[in-house]
C-alpha atoms as a PDB file:
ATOM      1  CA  UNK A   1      36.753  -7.328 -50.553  1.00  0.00           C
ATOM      2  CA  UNK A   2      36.423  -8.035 -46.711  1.00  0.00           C
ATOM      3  CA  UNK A   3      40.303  -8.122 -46.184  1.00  0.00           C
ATOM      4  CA  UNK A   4      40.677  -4.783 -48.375  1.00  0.00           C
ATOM      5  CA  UNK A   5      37.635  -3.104 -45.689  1.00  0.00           C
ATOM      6  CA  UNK A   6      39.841  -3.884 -42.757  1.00  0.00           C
ATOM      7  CA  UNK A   7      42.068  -1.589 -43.156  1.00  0.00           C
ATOM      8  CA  UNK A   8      39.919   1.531 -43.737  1.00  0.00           C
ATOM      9  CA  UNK A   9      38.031   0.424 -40.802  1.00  0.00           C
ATOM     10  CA  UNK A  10      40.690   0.592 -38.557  1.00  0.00           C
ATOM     11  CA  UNK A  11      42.129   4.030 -39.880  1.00  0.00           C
ATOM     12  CA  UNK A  12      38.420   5.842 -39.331  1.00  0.00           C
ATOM     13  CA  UNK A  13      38.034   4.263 -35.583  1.00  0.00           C
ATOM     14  CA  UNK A  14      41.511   5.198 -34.758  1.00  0.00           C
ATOM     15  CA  UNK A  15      40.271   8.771 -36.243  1.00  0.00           C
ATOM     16  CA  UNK A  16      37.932   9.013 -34.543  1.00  0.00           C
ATOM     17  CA  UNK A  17      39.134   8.053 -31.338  1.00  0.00           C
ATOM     18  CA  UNK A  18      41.834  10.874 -31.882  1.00  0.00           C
ATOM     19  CA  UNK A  19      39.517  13.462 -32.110  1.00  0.00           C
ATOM     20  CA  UNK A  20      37.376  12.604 -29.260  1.00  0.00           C
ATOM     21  CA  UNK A  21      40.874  12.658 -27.139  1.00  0.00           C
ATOM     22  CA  UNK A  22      41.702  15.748 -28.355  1.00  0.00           C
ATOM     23  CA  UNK A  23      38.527  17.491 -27.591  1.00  0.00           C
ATOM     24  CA  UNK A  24      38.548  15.977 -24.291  1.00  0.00           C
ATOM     25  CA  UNK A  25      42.482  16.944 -23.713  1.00  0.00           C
ATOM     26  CA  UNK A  26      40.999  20.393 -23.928  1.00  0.00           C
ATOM     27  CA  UNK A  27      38.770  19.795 -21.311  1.00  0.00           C
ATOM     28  CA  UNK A  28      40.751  18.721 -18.870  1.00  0.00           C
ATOM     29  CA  UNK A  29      44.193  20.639 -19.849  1.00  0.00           C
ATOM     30  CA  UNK A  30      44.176  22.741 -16.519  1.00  0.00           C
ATOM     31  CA  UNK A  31      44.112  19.890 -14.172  1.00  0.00           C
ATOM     32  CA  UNK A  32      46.291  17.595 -16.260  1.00  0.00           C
ATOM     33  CA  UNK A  33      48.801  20.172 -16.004  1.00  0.00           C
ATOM     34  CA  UNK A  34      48.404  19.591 -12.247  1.00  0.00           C
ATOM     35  CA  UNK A  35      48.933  16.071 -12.349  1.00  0.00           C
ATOM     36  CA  UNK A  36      52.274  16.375 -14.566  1.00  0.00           C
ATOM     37  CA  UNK A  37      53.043  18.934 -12.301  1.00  0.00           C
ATOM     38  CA  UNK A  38      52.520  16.942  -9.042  1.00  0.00           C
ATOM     39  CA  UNK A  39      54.102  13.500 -10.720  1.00  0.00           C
ATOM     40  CA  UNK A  40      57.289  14.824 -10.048  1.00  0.00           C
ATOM     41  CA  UNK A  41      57.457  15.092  -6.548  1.00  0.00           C
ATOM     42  CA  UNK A  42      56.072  11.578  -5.910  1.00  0.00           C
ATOM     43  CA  UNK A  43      58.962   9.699  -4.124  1.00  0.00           C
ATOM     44  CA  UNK A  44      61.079   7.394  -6.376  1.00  0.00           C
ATOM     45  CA  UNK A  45      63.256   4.624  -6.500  1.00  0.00           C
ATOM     46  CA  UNK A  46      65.544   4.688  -9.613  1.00  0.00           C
ATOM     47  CA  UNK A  47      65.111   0.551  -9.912  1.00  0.00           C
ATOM     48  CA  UNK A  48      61.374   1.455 -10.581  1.00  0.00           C
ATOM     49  CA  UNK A  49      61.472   3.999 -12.610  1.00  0.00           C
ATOM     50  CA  UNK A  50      60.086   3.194 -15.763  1.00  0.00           C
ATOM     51  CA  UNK A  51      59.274   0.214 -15.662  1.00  0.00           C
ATOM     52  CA  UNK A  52      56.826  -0.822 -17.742  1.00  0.00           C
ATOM     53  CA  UNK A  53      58.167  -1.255 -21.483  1.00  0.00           C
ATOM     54  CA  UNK A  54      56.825   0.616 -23.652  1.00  0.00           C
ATOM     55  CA  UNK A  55      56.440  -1.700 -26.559  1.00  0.00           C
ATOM     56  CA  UNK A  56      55.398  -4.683 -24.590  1.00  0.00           C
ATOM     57  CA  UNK A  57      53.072  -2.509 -22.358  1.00  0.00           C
ATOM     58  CA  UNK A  58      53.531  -5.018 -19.111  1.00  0.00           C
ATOM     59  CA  UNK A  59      55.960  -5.436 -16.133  1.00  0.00           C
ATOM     60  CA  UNK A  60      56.879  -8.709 -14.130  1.00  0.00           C
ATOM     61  CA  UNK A  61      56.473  -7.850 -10.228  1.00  0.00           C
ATOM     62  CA  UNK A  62      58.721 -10.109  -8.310  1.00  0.00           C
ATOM     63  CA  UNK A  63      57.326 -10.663  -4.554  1.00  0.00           C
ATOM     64  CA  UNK A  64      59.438  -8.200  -2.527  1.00  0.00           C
ATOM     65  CA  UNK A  65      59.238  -5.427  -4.862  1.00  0.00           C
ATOM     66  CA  UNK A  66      56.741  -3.678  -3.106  1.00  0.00           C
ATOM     67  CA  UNK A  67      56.925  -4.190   0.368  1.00  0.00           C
ATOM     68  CA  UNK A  68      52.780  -3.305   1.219  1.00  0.00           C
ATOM     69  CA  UNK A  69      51.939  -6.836  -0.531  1.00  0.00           C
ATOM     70  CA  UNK A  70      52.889  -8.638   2.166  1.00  0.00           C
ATOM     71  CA  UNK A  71      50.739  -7.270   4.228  1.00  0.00           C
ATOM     72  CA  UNK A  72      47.652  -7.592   1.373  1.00  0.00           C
ATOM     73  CA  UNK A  73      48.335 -11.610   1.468  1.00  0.00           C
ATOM     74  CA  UNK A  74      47.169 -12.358   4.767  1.00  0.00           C
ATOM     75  CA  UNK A  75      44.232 -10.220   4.675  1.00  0.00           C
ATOM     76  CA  UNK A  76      43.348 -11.928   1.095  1.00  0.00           C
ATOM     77  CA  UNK A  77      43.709 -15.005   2.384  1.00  0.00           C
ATOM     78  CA  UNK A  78      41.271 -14.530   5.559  1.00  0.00           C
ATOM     79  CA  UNK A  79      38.080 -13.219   3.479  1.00  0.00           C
ATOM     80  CA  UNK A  80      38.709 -16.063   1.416  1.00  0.00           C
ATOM     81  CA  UNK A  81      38.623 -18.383   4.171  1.00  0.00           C
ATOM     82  CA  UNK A  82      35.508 -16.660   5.306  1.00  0.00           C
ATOM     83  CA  UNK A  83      34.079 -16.663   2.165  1.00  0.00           C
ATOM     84  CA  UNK A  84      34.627 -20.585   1.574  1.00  0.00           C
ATOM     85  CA  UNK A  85      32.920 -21.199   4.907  1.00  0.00           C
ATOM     86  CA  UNK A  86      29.801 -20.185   3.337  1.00  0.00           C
ATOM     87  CA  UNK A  87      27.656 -21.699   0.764  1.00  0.00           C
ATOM     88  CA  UNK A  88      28.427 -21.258  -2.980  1.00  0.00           C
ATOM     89  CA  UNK A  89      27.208 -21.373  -5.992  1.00  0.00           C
ATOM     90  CA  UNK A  90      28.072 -24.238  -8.166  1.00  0.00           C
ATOM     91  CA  UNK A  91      30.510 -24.133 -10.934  1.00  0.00           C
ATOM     92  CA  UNK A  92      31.241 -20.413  -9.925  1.00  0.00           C
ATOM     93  CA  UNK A  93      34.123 -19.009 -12.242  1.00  0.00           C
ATOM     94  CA  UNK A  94      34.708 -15.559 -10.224  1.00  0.00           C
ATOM     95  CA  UNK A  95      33.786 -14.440  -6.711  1.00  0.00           C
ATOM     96  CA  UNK A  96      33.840 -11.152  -5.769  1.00  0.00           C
ATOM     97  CA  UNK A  97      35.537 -11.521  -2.161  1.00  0.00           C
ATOM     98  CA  UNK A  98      35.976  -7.709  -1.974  1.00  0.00           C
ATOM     99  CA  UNK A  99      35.771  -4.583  -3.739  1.00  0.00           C
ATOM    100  CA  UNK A 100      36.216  -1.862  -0.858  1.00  0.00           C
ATOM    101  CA  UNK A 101      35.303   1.904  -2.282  1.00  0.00           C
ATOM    102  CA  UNK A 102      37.230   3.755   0.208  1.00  0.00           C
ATOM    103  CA  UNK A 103      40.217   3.165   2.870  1.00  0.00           C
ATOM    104  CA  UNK A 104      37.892   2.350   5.945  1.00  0.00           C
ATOM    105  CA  UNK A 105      36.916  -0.979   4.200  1.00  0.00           C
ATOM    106  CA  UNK A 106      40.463  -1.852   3.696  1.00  0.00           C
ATOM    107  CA  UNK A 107      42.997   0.033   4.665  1.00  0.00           C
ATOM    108  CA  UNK A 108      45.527  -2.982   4.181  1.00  0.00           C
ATOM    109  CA  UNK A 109      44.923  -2.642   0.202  1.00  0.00           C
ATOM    110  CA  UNK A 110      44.750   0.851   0.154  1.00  0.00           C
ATOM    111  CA  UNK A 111      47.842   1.248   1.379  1.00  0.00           C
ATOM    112  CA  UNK A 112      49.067  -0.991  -1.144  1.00  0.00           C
ATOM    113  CA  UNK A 113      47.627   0.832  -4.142  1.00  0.00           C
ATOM    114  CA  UNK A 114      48.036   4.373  -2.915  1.00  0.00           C
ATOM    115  CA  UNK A 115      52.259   3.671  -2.024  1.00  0.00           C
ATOM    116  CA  UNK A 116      54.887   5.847  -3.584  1.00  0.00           C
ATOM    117  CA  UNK A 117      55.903   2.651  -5.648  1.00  0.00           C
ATOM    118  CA  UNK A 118      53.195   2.006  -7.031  1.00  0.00           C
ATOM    119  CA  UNK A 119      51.924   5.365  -8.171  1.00  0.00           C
ATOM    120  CA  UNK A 120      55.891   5.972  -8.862  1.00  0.00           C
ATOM    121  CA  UNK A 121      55.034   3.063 -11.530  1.00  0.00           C
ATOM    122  CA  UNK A 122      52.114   4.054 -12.975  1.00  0.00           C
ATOM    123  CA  UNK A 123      52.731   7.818 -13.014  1.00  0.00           C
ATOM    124  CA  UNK A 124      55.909   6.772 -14.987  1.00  0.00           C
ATOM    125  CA  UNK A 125      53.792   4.557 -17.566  1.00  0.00           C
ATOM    126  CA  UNK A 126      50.563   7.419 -18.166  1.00  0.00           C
ATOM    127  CA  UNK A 127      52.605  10.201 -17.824  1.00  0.00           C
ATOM    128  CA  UNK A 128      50.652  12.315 -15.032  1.00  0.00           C
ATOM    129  CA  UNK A 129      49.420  11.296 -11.361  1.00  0.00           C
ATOM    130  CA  UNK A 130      46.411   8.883 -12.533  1.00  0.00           C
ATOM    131  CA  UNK A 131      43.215   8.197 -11.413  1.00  0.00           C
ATOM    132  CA  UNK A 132      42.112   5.078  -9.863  1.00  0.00           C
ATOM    133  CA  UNK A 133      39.360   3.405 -10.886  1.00  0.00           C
ATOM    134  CA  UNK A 134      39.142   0.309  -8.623  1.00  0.00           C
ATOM    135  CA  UNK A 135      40.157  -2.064  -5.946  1.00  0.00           C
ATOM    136  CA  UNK A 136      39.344  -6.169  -6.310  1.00  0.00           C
ATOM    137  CA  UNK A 137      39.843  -8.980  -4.564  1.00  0.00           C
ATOM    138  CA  UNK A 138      38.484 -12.372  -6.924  1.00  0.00           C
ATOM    139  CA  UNK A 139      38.536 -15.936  -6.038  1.00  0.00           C
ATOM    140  CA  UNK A 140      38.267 -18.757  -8.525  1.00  0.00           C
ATOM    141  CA  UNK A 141      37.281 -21.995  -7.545  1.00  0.00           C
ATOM    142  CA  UNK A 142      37.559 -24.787  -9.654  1.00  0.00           C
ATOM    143  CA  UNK A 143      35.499 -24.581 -12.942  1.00  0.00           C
ATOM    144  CA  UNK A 144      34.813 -26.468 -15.998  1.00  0.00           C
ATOM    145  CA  UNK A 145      33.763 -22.846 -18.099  1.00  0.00           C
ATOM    146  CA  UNK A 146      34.792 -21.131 -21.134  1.00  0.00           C
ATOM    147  CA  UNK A 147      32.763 -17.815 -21.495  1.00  0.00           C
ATOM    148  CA  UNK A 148      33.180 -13.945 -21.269  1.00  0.00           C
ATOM    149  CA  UNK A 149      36.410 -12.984 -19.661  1.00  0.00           C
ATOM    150  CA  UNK A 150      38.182 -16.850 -19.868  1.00  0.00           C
ATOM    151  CA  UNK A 151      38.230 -15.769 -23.506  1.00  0.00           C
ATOM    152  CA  UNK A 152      40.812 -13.593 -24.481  1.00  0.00           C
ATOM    153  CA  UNK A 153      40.193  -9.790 -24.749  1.00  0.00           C
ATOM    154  CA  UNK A 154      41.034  -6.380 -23.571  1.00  0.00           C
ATOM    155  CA  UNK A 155      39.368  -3.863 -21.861  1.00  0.00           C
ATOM    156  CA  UNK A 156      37.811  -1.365 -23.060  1.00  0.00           C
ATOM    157  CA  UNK A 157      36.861  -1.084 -27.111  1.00  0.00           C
ATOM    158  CA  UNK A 158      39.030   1.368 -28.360  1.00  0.00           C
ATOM    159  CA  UNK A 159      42.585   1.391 -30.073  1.00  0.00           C
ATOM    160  CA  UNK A 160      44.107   4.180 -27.960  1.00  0.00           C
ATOM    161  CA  UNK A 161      42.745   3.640 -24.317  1.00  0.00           C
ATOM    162  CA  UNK A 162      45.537   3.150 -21.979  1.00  0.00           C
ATOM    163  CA  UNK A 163      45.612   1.906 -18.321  1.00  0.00           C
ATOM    164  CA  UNK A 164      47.669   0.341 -15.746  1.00  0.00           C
ATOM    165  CA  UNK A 165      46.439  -2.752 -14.159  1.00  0.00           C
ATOM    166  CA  UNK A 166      47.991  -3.799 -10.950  1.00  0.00           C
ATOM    167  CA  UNK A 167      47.937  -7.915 -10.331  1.00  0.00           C
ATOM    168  CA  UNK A 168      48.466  -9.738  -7.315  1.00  0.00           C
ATOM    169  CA  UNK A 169      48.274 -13.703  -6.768  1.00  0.00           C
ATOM    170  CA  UNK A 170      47.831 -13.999  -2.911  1.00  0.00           C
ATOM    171  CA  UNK A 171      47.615 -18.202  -3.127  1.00  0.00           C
ATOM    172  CA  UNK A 172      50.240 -20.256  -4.965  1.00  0.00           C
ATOM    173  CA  UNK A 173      48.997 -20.274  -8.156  1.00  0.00           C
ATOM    174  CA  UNK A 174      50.439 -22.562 -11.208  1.00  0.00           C
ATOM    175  CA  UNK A 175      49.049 -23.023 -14.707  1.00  0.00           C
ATOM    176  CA  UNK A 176      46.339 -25.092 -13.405  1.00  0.00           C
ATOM    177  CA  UNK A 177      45.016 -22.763 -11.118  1.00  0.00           C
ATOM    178  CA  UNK A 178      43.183 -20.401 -14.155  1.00  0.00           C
ATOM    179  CA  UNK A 179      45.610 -18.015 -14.126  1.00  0.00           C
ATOM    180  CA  UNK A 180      45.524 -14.230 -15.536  1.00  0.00           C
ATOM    181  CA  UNK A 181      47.499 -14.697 -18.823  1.00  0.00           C
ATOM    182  CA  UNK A 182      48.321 -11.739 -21.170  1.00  0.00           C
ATOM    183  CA  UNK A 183      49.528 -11.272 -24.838  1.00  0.00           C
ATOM    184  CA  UNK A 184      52.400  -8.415 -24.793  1.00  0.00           C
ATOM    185  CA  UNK A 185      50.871  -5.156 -26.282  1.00  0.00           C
ATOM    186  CA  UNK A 186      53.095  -5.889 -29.580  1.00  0.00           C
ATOM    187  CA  UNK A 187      51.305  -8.816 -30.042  1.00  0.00           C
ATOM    188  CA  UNK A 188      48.047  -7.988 -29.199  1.00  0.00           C
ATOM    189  CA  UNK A 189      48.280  -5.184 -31.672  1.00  0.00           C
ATOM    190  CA  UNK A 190      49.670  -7.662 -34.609  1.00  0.00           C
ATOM    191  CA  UNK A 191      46.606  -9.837 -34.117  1.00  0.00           C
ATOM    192  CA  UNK A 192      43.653  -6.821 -33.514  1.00  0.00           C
ATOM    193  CA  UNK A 193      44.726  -5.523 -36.672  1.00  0.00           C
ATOM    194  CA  UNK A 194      44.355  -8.683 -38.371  1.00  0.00           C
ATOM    195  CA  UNK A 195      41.161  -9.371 -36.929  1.00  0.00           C
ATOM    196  CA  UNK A 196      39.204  -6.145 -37.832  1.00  0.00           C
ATOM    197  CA  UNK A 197      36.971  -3.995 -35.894  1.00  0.00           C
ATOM    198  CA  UNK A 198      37.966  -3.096 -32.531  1.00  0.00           C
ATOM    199  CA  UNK A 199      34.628  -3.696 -31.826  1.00  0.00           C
ATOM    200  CA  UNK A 200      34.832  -7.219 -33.265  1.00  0.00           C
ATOM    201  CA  UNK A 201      37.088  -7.896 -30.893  1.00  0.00           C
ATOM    202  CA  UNK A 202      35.136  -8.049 -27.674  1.00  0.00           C
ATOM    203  CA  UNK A 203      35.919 -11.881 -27.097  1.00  0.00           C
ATOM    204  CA  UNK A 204      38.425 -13.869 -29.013  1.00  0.00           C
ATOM    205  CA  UNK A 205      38.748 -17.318 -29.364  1.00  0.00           C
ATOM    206  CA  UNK A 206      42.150 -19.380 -28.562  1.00  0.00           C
ATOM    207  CA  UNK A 207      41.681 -20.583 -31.846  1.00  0.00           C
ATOM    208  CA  UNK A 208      41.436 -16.995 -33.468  1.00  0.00           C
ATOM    209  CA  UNK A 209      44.303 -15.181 -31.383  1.00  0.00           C
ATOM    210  CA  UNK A 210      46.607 -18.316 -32.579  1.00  0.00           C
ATOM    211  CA  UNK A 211      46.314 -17.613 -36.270  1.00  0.00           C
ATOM    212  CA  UNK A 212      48.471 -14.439 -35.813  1.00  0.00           C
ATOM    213  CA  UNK A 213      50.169 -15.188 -32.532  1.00  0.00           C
ATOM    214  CA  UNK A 214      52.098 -17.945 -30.970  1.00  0.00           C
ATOM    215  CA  UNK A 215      51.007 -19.766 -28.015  1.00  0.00           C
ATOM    216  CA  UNK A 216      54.956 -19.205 -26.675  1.00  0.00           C
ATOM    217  CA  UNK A 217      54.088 -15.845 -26.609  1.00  0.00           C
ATOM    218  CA  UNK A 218      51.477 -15.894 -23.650  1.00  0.00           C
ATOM    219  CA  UNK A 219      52.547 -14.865 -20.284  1.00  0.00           C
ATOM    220  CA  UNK A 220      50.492 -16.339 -16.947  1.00  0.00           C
ATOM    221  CA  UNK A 221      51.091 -14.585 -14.090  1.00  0.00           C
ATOM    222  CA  UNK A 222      51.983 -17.834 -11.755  1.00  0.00           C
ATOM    223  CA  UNK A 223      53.858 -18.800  -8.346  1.00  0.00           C
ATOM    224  CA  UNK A 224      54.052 -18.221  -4.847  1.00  0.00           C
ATOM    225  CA  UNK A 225      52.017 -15.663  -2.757  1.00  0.00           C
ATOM    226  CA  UNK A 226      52.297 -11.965  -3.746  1.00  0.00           C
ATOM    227  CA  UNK A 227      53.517 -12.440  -7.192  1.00  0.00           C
ATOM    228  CA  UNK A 228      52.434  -9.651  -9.242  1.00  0.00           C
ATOM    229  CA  UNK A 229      52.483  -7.796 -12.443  1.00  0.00           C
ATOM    230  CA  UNK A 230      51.430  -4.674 -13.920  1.00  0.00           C
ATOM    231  CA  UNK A 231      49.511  -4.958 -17.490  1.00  0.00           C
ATOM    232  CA  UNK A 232      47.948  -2.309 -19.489  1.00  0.00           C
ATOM    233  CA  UNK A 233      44.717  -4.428 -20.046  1.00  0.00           C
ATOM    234  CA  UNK A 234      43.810  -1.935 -22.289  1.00  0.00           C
ATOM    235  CA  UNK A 235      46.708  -2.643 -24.713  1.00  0.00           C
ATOM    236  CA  UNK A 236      47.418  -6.376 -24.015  1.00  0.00           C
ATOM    237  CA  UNK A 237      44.624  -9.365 -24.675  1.00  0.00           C
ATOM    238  CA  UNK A 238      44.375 -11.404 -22.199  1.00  0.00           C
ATOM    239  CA  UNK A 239      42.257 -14.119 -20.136  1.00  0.00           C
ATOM    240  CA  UNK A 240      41.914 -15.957 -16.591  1.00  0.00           C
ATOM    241  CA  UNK A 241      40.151 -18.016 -14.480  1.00  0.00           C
ATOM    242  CA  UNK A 242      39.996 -21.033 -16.049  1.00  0.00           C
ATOM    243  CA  UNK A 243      40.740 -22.925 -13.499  1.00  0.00           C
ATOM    244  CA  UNK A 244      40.627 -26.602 -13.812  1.00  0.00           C
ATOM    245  CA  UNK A 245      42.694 -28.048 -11.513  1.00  0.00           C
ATOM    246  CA  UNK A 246      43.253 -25.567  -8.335  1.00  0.00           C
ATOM    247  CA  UNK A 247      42.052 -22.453  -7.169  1.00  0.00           C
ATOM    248  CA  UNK A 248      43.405 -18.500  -7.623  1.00  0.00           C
ATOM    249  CA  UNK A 249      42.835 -15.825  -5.191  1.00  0.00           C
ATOM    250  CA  UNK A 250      44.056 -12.473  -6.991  1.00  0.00           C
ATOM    251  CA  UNK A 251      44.093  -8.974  -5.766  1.00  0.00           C
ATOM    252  CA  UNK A 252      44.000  -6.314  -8.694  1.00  0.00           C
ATOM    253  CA  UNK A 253      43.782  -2.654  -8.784  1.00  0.00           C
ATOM    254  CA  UNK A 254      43.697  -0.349 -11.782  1.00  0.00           C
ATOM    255  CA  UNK A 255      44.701   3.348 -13.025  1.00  0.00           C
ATOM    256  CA  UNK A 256      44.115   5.337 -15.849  1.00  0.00           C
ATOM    257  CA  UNK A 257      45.208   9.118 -17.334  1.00  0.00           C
ATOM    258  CA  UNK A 258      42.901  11.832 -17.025  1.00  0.00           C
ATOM    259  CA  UNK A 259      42.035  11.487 -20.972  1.00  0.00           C
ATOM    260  CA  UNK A 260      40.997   8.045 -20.717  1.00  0.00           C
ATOM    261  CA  UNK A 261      39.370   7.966 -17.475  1.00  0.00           C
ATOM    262  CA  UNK A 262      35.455   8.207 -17.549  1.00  0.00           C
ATOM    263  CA  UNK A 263      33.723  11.260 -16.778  1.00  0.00           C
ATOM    264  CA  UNK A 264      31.604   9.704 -14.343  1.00  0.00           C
ATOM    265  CA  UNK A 265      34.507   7.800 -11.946  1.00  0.00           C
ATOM    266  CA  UNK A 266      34.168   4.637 -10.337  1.00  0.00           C
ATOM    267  CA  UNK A 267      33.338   3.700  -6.784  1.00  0.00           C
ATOM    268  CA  UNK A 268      36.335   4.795  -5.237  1.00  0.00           C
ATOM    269  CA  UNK A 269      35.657   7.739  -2.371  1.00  0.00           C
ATOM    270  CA  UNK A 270      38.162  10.071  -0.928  1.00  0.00           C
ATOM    271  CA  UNK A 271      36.137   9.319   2.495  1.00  0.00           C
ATOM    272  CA  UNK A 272      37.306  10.822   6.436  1.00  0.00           C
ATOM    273  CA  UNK A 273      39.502   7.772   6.989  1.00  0.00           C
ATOM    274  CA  UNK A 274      41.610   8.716   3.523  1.00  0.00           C
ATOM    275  CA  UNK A 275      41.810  12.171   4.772  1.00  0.00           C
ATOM    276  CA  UNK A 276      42.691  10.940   8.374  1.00  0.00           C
ATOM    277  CA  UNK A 277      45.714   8.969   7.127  1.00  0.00           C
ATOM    278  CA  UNK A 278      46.514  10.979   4.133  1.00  0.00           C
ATOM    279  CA  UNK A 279      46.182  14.692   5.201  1.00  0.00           C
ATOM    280  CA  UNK A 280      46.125  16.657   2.769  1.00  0.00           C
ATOM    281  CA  UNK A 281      48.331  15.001   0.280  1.00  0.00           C
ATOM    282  CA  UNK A 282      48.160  16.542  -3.420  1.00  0.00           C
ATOM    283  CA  UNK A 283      49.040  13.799  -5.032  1.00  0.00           C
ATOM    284  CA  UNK A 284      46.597  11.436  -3.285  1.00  0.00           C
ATOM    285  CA  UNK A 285      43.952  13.499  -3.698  1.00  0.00           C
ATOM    286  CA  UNK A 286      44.246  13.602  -7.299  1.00  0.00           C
ATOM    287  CA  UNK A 287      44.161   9.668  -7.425  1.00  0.00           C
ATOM    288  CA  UNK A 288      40.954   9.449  -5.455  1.00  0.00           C
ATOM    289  CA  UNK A 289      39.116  12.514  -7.086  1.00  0.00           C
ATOM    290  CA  UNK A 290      35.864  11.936  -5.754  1.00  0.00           C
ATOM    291  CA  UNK A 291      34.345  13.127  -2.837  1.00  0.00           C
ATOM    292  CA  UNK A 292      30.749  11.735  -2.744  1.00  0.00           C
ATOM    293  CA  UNK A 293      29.250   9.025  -4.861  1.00  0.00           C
ATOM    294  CA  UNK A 294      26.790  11.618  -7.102  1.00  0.00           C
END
């Protein structure tokens, strides 16, 4: 009886979720029509261009493809070396090393997430110049845990919700070092339809995710300095930071379309040293809507 509820579950969440996008499509037609508009005058470089697949929902990020990363490394690496010189909690998981809300705090990463490449990518993947949501900078020591976001998941409980999550290691990072690891999107949705509810589906065990998935199938984003990827998190379950036997320093910044976006954006502020560097740029603008923090 359980098995036979699934189903119907899943078709009246995903129902529902379509409507509310469609009502909300209507809401924001005029200036999504700006942002398909303005996605095609972004710079481009043909090996970019569409590079996330489609079915998989993630692309590998080979240090060197975007040249601003380099840059991002050393910086990483400093206010982690601050940050180590002061006293920690025990058994930490994640530190917060930085989470800047607008260029003065750190222009070095802005420039990184705001570069033609990188919106090239993501305006490829959502269709429209996106909105960004946020800029992070975590460090994970060595830990012995297993809770909340070391367990696989994805963000965001819906079925439709699409993003594009930008990943950086900025230390050499190997399999011991708890690193972000992602099921492809085709995978993720085999096993959340097995399991049920998208809201049953907030944390999911290794033990769970391997009754309909193989363990071959997980990718961890590991080696050298400024290895990246881009993953919609949304899509794809995934995990990190259990780190057992070294440490991970990761940068990570995220977009998403005008549909999915909340109404109420995130921290990040089109401020007067965005304007100073940026002008006037359209485009830019659109990615950092906001103006004031109400």
């Amino acid at each position: 009886m359980l098995a036979a509820a699934i189903p119907h579950r899943q078709t009246l969440e995903r129902t529902v979720e379509h409507i509310r996008r469609a009502a909300k499509s209507v809401r924001v037609r005029t200036n999504r029509a700006q942002r398909r508009q303005l996605a095609t005058t972004i710079p481009r470089r043909p090996e970019l261009a569409h590079l996330i697949d489609e079915q998989t929902g993630y692309a590998k990020l080979p240090f060197g493809t975007i040249k601003e990363v380099a840059p991002a490394i050393e910086l990483a690496q400093r206010l982690m070396h601050d940050r180590r010189a002061m006293k920690k909690t025990e058994d930490e998981d994640l530190v917060l090393l930085s989470q800047p809300e607008c260029y003065e705090e750190a222009p070095i990463f802005f420039e990184l997430a705001l570069s033609n490449d990188v919106l090239q990518i993501a305006t490829d993947y959502l269709g429209e110049v996106p909105i960004m949501m946020r800029i992070k900078l975590w460090w994970t020591p060595i830990n012995s845990n297993l809770k909340g976001s070391q367990l696989y998941h994805r963000d965001g409980q819906n079925w439709l919700k699409r993003q594009a999550k930008f990943l950086f290691v900025m230390n050499d990072v190997d399999e011991t070092c708890g690193p972000f690891t992602f099921m492809p999107a085709d995978v993720s949705l085999r096993v959340a339809t097995a399991l049920g509810s998208v809201h049953d589906q907030e944390r999911v065990t290794d033990e769970s995710m391997f009754q309909y998935a193989n363990p071959a199938d997980a990718i961890s984003l590991v080696g050298p300095p400024g290895t990246g990827a881009v993953v919609d998190s949304s899509r794809c379950f995934h995990f990190g930071a259990r780190a057992r036997g070294g440490e991970r320093l990761m940068l990570l910044f995220n977009f998403m379309g005008s549909i999915d976006a909340p109404q109420r954006m995130g921290g990040m502020l089109r401020s007067e040293g965005f304007r100073q560097r940026f002008g006037n740029d359209p485009v830019r603008e659109l990615v950092m809507p906001r103006t004031s923090k109400r």
